[in-house]
Protein backbone atom coordinates (compact mmCIF):
# COMPACT_ATOMS: atom_id res chain seq x y z
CA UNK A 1 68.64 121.00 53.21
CA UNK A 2 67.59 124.54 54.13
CA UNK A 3 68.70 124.21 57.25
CA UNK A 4 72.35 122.74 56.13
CA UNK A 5 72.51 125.70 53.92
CA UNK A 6 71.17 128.13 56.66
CA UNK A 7 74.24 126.71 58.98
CA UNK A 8 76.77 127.21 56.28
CA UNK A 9 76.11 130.64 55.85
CA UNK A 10 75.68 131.71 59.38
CA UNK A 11 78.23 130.26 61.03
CA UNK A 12 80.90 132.95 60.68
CA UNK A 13 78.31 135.38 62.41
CA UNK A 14 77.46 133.43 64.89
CA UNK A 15 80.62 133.87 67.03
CA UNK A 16 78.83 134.69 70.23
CA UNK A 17 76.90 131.65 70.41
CA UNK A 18 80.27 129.19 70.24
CA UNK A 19 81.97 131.18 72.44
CA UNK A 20 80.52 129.53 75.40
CA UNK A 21 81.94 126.05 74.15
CA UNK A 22 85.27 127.60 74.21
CA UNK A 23 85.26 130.29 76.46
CA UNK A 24 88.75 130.55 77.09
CA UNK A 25 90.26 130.22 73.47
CA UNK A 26 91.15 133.46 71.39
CA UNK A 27 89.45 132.29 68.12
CA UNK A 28 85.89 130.22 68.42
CA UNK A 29 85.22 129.98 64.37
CA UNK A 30 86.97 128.19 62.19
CA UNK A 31 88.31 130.90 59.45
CA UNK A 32 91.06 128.73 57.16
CA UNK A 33 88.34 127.98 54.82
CA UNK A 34 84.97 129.00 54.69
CA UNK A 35 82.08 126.22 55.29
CA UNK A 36 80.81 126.42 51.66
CA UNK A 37 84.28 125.96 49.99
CA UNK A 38 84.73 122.52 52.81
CA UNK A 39 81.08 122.01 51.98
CA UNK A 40 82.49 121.75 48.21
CA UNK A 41 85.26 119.35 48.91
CA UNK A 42 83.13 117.16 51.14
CA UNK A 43 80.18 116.46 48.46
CA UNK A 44 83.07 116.41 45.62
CA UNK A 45 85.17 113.20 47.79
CA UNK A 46 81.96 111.22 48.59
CA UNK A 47 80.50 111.74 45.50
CA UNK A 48 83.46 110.71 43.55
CA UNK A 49 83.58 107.35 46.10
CA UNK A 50 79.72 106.89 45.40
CA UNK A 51 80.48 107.30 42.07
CA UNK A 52 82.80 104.53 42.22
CA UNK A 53 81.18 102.49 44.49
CA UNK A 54 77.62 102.01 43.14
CA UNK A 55 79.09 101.22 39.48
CA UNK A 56 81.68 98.70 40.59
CA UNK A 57 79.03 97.17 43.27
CA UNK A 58 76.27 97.45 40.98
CA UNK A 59 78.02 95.60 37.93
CA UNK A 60 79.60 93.22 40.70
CA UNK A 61 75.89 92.22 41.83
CA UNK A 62 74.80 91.91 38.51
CA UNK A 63 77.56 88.94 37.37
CA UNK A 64 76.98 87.27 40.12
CA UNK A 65 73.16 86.98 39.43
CA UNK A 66 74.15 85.78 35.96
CA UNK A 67 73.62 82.09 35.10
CA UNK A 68 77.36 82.04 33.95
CA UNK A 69 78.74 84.38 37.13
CA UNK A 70 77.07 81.99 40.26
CA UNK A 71 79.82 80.40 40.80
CA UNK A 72 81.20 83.82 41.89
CA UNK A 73 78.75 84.69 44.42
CA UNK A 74 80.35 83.60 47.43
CA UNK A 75 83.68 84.48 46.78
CA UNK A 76 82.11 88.90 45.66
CA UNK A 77 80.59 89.21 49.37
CA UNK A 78 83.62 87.90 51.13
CA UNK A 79 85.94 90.32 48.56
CA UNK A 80 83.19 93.52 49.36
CA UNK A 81 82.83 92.15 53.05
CA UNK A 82 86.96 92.46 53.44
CA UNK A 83 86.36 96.52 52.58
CA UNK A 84 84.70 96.96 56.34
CA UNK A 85 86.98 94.51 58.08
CA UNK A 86 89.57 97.39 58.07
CA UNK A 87 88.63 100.41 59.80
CA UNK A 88 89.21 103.26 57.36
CA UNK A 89 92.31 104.51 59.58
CA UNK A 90 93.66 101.53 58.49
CA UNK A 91 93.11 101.69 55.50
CA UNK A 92 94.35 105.23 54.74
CA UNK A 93 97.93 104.12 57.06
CA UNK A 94 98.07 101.43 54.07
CA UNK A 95 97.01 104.01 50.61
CA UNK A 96 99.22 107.50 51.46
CA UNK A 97 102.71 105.62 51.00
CA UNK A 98 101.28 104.24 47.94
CA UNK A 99 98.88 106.95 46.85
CA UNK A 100 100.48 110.01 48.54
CA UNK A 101 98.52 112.40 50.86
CA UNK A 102 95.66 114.36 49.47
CA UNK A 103 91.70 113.19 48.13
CA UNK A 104 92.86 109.65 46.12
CA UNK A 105 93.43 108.43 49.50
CA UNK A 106 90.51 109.10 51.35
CA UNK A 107 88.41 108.13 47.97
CA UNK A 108 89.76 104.31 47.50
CA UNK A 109 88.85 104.24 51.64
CA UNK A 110 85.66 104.81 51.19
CA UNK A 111 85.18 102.86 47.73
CA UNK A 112 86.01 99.85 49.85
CA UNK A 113 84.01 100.92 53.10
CA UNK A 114 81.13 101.59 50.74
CA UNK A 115 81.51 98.59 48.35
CA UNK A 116 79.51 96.07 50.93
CA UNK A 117 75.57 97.79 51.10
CA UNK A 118 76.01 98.20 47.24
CA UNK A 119 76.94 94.34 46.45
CA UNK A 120 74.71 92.86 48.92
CA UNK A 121 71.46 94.75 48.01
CA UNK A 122 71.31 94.36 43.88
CA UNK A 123 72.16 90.80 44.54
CA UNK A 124 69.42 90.64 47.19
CA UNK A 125 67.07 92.70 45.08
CA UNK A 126 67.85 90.50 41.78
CA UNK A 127 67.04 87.41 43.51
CA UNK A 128 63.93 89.06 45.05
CA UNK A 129 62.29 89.08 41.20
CA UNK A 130 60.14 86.57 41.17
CA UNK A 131 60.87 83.62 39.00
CA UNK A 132 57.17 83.71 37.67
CA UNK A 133 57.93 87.36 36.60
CA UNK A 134 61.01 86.86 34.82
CA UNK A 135 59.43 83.08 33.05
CA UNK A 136 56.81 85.94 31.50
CA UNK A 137 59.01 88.07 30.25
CA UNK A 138 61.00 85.05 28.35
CA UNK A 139 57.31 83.96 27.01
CA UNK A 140 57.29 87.14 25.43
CA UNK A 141 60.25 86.72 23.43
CA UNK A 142 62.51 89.15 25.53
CA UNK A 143 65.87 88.27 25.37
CA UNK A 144 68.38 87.97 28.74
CA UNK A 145 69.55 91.79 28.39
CA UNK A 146 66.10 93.19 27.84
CA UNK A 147 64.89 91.15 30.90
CA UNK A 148 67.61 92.70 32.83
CA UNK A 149 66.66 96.54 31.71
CA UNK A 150 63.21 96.19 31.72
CA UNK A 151 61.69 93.76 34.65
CA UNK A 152 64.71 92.93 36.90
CA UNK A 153 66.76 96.28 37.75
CA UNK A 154 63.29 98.31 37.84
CA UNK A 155 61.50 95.62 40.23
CA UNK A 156 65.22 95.30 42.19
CA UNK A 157 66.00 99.46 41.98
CA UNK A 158 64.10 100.46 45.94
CA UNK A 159 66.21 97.06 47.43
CA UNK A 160 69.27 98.70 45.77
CA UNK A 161 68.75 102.24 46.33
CA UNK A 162 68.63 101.35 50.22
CA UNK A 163 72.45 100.14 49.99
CA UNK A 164 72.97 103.01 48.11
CA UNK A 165 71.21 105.14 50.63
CA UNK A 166 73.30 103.25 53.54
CA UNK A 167 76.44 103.76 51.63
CA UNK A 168 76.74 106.99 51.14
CA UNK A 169 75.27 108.54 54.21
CA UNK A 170 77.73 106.42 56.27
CA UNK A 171 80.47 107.71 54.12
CA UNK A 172 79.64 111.10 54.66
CA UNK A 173 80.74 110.63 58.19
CA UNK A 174 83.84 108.54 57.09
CA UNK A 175 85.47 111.11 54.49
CA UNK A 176 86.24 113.50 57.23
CA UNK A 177 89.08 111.27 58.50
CA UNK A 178 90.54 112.33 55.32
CA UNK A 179 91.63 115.59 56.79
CA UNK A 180 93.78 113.20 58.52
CA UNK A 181 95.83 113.03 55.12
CA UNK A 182 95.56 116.14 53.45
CA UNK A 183 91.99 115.72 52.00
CA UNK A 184 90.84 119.42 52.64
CA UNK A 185 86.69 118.73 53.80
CA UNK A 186 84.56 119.55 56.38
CA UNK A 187 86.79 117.05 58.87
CA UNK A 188 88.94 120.15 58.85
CA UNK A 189 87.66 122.00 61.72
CA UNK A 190 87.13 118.68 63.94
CA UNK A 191 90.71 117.64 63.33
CA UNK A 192 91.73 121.09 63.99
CA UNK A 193 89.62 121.65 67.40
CA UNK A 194 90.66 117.90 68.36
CA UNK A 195 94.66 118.82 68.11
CA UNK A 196 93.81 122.44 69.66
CA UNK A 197 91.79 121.49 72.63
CA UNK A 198 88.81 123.76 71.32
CA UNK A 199 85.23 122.23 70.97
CA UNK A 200 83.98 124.85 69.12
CA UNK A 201 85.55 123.89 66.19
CA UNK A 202 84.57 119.75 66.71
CA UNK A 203 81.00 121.14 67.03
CA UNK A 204 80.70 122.86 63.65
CA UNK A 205 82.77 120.52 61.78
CA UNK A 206 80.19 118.19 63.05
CA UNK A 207 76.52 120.14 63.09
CA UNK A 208 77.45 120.59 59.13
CA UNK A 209 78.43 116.62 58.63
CA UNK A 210 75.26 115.62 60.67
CA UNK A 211 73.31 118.19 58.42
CA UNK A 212 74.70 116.77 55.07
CA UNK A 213 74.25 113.27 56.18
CA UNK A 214 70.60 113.95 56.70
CA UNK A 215 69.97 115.70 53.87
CA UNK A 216 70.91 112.99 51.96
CA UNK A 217 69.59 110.74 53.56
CA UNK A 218 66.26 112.72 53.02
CA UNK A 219 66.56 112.70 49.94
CA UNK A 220 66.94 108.92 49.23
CA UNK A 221 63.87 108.27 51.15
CA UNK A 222 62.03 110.35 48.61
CA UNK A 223 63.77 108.45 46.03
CA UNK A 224 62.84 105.39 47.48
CA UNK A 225 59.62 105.89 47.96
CA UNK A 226 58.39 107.59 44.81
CA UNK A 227 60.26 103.62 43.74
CA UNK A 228 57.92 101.62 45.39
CA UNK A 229 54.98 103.35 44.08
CA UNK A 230 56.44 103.04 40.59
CA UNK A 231 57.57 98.94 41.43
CA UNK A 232 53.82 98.30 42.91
């Protein structure tokens, strides 16, 4: 993270050491919006996915768990499988004559890219509880809802966390196709250096994507971890 915010703030001065990537282009940084303004944009669109995302997934994995929602099970990870049939091109061709260009776009591509890792992993960590656990709890007197709070999403929370972790961090990557439709991020400069021939703006569009992504990633491995101990 302090090297993401290191790269953010030094890329304007570093012209000298992109101009060998483009040597023969007039302008080698990308000036139509500064990195920590498409920095901004970029954590506000995935976030606002994740957002999205982990609630519908999350209360998705949960029914389906349910006694009364089984029935359902097959038919919510063919529905959050469909999402990553489409590639996310695809996907946007199909939302900005519906949705217009701009973020909403880009945001209901990744909700559906995202929505798989989500679904599978609470229902995966929900069935993971074991039976014996869950028979104790009702011995106790704990009703359905309490057994949910209090044994099964804290003993299934590391199984989900890792398709949260996987969904966002892949995401990251994904929302910078929405520069592609008027969703102002850090796919600016890479769409920009693509369509001008000039790989010194693909590179730093990139090197602060790649950054992000890890940081993030990072930090759900923390998360994760500081879960097991807690789960053990």
């Amino acid at each position: 993270m302090a090297l993401l915010a290191l790269t953010v703030v030094a890329i304007p001065a570093a012209e000298s050491l992109f101009r060998w990537l483009a040597p023969d282009v007039r302008q080698v940084i990308y000036q139509r919006a500064d990195f920590v303004t498409l920095l901004g944009r970029h954590v506000f669109v995935v976030g606002s996915a994740a957002l999205v995302t982990v609630s519908v997934g999350v209360l998705a994995g949960i029914a389906v768990t349910r006694q009364w929602g089984r029935d359902f099970l097959p038919l919510a990870t063919q529905v959050a499988s469909l999402g990553q049939t489409f590639p996310p091109v695809a996907v946007l061709a199909l939302a900005v004559p519906t949705l217009g260009f701009g973020t909403l776009p880009i945001i209901v591509a990744l909700v559906l890219y995202g929505l798989l890792p989500v679904v599978r992993n609470t229902i995966a960590g929900l069935k993971d509880v074991d039976p014996a656990t869950i028979s104790s709890a009702q011995g106790m007197g704990m009703t359905d809802g309490q057994i949910l709070r209090q044994v099964e999403l804290p003993l299934a929370a590391p199984v989900m966390l890792a398709g949260v972790r996987t969904s966002i961090t892949i995401n990251i990557a994904t929302a910078a196709l929405g520069s592609t439709v008027g969703a102002s991020n850090l796919g600016d400069p890479i769409i920009a250096g693509i369509v001008n021939t000039n790989m010194a703006y693909v590179v730093q569009g990139a090197l602060v994507i790649a950054l992000l992504a890890l940081s993030v990633d990072s930090v759900f491995e923390v998360l994760q971890r500081r879960l097991r101990v807690y789960t053990s």
